[in-house]
Protein backbone atom coordinates (compact mmCIF):
# COMPACT_ATOMS: atom_id res chain seq x y z
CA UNK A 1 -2.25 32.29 30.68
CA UNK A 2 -1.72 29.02 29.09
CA UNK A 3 1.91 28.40 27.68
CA UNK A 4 0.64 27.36 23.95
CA UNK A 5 0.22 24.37 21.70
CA UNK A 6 2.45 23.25 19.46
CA UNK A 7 2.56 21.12 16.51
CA UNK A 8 5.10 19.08 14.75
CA UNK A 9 4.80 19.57 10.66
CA UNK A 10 5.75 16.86 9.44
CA UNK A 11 8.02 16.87 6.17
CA UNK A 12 6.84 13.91 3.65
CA UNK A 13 8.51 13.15 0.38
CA UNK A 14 6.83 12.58 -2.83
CA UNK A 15 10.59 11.54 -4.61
CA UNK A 16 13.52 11.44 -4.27
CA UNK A 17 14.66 14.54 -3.72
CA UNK A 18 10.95 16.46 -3.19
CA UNK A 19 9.23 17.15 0.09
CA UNK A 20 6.05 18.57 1.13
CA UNK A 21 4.13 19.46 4.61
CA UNK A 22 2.28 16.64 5.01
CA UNK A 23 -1.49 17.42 4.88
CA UNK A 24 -2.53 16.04 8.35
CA UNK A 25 -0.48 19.26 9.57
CA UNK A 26 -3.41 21.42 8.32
CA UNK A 27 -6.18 19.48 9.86
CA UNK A 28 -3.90 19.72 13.10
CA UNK A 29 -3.60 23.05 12.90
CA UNK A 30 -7.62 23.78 12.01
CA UNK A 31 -8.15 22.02 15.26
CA UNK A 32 -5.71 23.93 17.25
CA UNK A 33 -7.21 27.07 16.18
CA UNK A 34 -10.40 25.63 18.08
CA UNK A 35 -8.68 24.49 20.98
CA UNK A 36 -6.88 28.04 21.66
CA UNK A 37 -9.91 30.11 21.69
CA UNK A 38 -10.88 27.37 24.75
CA UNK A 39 -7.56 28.24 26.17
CA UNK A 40 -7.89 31.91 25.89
CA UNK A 41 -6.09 32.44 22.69
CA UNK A 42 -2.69 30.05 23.64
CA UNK A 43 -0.43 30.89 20.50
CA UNK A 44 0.14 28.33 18.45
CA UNK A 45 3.41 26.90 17.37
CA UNK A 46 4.83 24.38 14.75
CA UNK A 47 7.99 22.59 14.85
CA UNK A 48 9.94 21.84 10.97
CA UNK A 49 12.62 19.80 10.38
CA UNK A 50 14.73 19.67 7.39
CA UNK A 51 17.42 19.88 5.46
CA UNK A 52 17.55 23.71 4.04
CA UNK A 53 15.51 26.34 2.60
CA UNK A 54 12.59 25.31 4.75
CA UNK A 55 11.08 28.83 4.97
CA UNK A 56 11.46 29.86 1.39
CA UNK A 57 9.97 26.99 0.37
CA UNK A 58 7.06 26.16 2.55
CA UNK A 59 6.45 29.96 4.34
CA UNK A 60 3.39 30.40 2.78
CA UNK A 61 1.57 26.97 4.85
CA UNK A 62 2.21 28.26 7.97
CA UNK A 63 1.31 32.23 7.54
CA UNK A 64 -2.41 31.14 6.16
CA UNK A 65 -3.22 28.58 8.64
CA UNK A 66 -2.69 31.00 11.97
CA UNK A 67 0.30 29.64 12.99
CA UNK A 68 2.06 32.45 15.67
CA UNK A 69 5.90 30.94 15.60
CA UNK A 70 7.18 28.14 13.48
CA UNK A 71 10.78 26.78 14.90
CA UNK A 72 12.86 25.76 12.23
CA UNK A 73 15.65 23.50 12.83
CA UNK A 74 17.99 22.84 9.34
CA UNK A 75 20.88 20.78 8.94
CA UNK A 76 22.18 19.12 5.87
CA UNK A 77 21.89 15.98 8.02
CA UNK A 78 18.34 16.63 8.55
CA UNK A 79 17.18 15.99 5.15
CA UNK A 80 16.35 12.00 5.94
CA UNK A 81 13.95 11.45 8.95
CA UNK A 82 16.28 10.17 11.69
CA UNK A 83 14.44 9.13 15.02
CA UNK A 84 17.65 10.09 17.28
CA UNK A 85 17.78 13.51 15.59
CA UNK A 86 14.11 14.47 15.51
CA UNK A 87 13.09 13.45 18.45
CA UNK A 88 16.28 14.82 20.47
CA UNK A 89 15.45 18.20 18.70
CA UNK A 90 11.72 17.82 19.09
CA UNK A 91 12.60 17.29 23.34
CA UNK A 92 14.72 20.29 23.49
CA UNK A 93 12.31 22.77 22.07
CA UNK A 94 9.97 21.94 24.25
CA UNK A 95 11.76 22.16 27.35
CA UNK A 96 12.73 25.69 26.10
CA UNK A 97 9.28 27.21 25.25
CA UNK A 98 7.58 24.80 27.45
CA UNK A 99 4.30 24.23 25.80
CA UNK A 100 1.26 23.13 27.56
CA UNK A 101 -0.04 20.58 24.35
CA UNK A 102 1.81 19.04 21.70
CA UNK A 103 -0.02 17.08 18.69
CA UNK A 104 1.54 15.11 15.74
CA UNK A 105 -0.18 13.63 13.24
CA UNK A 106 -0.54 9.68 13.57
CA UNK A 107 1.31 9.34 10.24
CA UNK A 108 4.09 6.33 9.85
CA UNK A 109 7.16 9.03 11.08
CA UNK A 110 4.82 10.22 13.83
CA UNK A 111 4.01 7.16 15.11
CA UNK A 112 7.73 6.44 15.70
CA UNK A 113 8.46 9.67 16.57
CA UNK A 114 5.82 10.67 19.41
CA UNK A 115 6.35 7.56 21.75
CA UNK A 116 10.40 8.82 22.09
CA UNK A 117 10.10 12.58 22.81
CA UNK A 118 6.73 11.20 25.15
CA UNK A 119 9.68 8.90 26.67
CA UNK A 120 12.14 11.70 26.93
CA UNK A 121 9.98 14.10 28.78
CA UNK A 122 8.52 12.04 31.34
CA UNK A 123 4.99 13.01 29.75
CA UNK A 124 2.04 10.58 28.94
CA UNK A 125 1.07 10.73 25.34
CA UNK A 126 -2.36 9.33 24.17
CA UNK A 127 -1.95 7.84 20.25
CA UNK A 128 -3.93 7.00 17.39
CA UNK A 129 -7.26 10.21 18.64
CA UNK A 130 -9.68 10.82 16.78
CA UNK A 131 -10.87 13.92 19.20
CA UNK A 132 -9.56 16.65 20.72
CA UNK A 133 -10.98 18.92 23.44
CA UNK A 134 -10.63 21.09 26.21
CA UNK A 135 -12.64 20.15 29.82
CA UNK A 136 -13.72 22.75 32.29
CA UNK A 137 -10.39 22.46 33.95
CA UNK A 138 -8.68 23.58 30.35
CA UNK A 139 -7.11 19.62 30.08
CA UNK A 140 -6.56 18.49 27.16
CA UNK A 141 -9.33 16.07 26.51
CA UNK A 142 -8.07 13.04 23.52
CA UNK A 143 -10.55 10.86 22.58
CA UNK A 144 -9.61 7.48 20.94
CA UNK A 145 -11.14 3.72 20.09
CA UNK A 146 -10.28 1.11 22.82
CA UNK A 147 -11.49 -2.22 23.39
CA UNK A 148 -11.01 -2.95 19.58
CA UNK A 149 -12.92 -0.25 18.70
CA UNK A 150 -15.90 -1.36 21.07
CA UNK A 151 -15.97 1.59 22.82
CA UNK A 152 -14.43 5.49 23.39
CA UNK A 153 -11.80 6.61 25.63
CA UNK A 154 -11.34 10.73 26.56
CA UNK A 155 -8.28 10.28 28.17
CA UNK A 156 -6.32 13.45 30.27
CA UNK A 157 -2.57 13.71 30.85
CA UNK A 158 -1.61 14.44 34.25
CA UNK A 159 1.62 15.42 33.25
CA UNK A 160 2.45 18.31 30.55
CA UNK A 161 3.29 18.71 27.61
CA UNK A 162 0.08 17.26 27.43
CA UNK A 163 0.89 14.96 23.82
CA UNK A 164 -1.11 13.20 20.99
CA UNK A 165 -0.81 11.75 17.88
CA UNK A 166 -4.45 12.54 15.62
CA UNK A 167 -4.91 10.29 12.53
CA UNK A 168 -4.66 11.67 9.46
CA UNK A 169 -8.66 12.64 7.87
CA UNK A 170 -9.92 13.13 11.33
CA UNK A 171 -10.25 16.39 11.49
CA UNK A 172 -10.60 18.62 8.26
CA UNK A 173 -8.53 22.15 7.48
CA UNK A 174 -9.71 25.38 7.75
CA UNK A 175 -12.59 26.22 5.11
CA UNK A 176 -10.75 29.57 4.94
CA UNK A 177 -6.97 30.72 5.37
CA UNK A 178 -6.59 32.85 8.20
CA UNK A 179 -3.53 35.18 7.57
CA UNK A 180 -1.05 35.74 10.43
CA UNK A 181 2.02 37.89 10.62
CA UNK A 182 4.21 34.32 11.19
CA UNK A 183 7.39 34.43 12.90
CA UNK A 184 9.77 31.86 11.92
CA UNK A 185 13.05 31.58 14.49
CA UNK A 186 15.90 29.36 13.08
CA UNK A 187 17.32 26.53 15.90
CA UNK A 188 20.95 25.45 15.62
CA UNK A 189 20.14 21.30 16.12
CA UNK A 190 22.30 19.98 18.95
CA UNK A 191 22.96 16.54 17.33
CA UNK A 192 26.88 16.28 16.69
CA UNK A 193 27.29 13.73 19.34
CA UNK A 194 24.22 11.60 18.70
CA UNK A 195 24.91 8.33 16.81
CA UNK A 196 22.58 7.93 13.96
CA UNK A 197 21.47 4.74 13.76
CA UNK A 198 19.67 4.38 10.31
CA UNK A 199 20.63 5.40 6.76
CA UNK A 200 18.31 5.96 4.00
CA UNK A 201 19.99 4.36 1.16
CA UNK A 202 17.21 5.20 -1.43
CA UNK A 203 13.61 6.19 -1.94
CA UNK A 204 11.35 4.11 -4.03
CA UNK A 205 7.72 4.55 -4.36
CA UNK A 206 5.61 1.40 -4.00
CA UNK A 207 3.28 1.62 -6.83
CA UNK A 208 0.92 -1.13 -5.76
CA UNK A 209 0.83 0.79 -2.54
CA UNK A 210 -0.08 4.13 -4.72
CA UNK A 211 -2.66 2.99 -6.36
CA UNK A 212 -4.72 1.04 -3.46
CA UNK A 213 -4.21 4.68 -1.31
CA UNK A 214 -7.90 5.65 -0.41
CA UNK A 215 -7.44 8.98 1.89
CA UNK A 216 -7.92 10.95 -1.06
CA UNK A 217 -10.41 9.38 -2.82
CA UNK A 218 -13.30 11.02 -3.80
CA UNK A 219 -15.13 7.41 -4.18
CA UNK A 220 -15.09 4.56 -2.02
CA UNK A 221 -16.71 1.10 -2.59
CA UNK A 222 -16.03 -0.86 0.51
CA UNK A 223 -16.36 -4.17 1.44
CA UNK A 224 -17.11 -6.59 4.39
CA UNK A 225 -17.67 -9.71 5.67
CA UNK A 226 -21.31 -9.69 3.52
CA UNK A 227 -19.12 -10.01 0.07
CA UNK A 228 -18.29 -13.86 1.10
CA UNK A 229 -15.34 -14.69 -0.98
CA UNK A 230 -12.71 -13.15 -3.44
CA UNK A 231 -15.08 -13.53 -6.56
CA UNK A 232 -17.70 -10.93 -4.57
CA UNK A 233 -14.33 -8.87 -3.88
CA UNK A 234 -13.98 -9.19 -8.07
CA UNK A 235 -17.66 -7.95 -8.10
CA UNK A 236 -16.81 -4.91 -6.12
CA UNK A 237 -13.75 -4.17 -8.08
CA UNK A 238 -15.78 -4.29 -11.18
CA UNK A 239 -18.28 -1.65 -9.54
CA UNK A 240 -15.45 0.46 -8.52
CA UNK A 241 -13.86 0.77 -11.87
CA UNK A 242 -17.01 1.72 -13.20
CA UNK A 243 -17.32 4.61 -10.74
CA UNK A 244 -13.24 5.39 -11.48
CA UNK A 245 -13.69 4.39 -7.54
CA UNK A 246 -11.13 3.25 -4.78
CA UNK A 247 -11.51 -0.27 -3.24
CA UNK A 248 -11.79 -0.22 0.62
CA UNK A 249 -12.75 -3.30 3.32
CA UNK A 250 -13.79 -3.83 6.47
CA UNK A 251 -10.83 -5.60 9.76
CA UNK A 252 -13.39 -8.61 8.94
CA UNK A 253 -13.31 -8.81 4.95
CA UNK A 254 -8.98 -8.59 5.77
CA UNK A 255 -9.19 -10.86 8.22
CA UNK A 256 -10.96 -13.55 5.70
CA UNK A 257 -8.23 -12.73 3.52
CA UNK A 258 -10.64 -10.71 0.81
CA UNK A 259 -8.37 -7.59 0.89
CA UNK A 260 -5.32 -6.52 1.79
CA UNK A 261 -4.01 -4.01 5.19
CA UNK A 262 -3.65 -1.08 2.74
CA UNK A 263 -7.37 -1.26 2.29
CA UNK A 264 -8.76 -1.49 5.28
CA UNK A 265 -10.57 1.47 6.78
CA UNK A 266 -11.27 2.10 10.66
CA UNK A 267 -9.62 1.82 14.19
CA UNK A 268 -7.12 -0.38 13.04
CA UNK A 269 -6.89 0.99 9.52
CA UNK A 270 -7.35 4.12 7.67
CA UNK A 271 -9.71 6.72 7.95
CA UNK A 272 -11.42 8.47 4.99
CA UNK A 273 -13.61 11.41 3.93
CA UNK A 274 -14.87 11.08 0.35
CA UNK A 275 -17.42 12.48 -1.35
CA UNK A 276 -18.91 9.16 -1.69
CA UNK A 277 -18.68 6.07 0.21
CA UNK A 278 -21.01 2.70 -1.14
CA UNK A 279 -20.53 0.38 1.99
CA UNK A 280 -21.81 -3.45 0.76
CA UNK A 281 -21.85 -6.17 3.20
CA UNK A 282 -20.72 -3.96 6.12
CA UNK A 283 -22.39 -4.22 9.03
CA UNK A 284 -21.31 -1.14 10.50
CA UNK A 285 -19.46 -2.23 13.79
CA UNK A 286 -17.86 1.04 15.67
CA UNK A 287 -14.34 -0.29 14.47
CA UNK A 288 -15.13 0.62 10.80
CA UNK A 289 -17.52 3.56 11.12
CA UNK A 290 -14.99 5.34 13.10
CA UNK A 291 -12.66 5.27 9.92
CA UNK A 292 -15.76 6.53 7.48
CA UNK A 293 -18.64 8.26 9.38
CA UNK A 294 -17.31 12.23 8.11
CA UNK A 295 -17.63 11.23 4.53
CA UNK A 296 -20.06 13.55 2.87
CA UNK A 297 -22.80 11.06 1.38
CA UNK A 298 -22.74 7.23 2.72
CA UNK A 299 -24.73 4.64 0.79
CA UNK A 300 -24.90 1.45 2.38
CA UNK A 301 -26.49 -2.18 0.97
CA UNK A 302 -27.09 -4.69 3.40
CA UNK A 303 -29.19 -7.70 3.52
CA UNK A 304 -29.87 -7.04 7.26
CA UNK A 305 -32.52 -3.98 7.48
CA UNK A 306 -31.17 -3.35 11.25
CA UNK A 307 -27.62 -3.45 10.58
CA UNK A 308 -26.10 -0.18 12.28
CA UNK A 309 -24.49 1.28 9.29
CA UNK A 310 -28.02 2.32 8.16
CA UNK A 311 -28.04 4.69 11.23
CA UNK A 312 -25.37 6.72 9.59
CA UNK A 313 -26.31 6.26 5.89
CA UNK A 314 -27.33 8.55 3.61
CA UNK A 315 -29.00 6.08 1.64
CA UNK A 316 -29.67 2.59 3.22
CA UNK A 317 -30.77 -0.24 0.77
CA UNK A 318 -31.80 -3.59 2.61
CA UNK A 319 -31.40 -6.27 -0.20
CA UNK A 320 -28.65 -8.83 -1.18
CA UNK A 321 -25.41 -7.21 -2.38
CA UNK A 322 -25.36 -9.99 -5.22
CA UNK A 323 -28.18 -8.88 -6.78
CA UNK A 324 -28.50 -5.29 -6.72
CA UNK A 325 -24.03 -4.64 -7.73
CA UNK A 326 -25.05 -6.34 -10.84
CA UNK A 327 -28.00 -4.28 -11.81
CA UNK A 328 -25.88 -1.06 -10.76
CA UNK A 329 -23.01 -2.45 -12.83
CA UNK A 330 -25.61 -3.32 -15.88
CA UNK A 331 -26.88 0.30 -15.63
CA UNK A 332 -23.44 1.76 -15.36
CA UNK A 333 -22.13 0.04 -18.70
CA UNK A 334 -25.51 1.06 -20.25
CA UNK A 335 -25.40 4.63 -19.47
CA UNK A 336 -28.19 4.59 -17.30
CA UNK A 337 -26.96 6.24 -14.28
């Protein structure tokens, strides 16, 4: 019988002094739903991390999302994310309940936080996937870009736990809550003679960085290496307003120096699911279509009528981007569309 999977919920704050389970969580936990009924119903567990009042206050996440045992470990030192005390909790849960897979989300704190406890436990851990499976042999099968994107890796762990990190917007939550008679068992945090090595001073929000975010955008006009300079960039913005739109770009269009990190969607960047995503001058390299492809309607303008992002559009329109935005954008003030 396999010994479970369990997932880290990461706590995110939104001021402050206000936290919430991030969101990638839930799309972690839709796809561990899947991956249990492969392993003959494993139980699934989730690992939170806090300050206090973790179960009053977020309970109600974990008993609709069929989570079997959440481990909560509070501390008033706990309320700041500390890589020496996360991780060195994180490590000695799971060499108590010894679980065969453990996923966290490919979020900033994840990112740092995976590659220690990986460290810790001897155990390979396979970052940045954008699938998850089970093989014949009941493996844990992680799927993520390599080569820059060029190609796919499904990549097995040899040893166990068996660990990931998923991007956030891979997968998507469950279409419906699935209600489960959660247990939640409080864990005293052995961390009195760790050293912590950071202090949070204070919390600001970035606003620029706010207001570029695209992974919940329900519109996306993005850009590549087809918009040319910064005044086709200005072009796109324009369109994007228009549409009350967020601005994305291609690794190439950031590379030319067109857009900035925060926007850039694929391997290397984000990845999105919007209603709507208007790719112009994209080409539609594996890098970027990795970060976009689950969006629910893709329009794509490109001047070449071969270019492999029609192979995954919705609508394809071959034509030059600098004469059809315009006409849109004409249309749009005129209240024709």
């Amino acid at each position: 019988m396999s010994r479970g999977i369990l997932l880290y919920a990461e706590l995110t704050r939104y001021n402050s002094d206000g936290q919430y389970v991030h969101p990638v969580f839930f799309e972690l936990a839709a796809k561990a739903n899947e991956l249990s009924q492969k392993l003959d119903n494993a139980p699934i567990y989730a690992l939170l991390i806090g300050a206090h009042n973790l179960v009053k206050e977020f309970k109600e996440g974990f008993t609709e999302n069929n989570i079997d045992t959440v481990y909560v470990a509070e501390d008033e030192r706990l309320k700041d994310y500390s890589t020496e005390y996360y991780s060195k909790i994180a490590v000695d849960l799971v060499k108590e309940i010894d679980p065969e897979i453990f996923i966290i989300g490919a979020t900033t704190q994840g990112r740092d936080l995976a590659p220690r406890i990986s460290s810790a436990l001897g155990t390979g851990l396979t970052a940045d996937c954008i699938e998850l499976d089970i093989n014949e042999k009941g493996q844990l099968a992680a799927t993520r870009p390599t080569f820059g994107g060029q190609l796919m890796a499904t990549i097995l762990c040899k040893n166990q736990p068996q660990m990931a990190t998923v991007r956030p917007k891979v997968f998507k939550p469950l279409k419906e809550f699935i209600k489960k008679d959660t247990k939640f068992i409080n864990k005293k945090p052995d961390i009195d003679n760790l050293e912590k090595k950071v202090t949070l001073i204070d919390f600001l929000k970035n606003p620029e960085k706010e207001d570029s975010a695209l992974e919940d955008a329900e519109i996306i006009v993005a850009g590549g290496r087809g918009m040319k300079d910064l005044m086709g960039f200005e072009l796109l913005k324009e369109f994007a307003s228009l549409l009350n739109a967020k601005v994305g770009a291609s690794r190439v269009a950031v590379e030319m120096g067109l857009a900035s990190h925060e926007m850039q969607i694929g391997q290397t960047g984000k990845t999105v699911t919007p209603k709507i995503y208007i790719a112009c001058g994209i080409s539609g390299a594996l890098q970027h279509t990795v970060g976009m492809k689950d969006s629910d309607k893709i329009i794509a303008i490109n001047t070449d009528k071969n270019a492999p992002i029609f192979d995954i559009a919705d609508i394809a329109i071959a034509g030059d981007v600098f004469e059809i935005l315009p006409e849109l954008i004409e249309m749009i003030k005129k209240n024709k569309i």
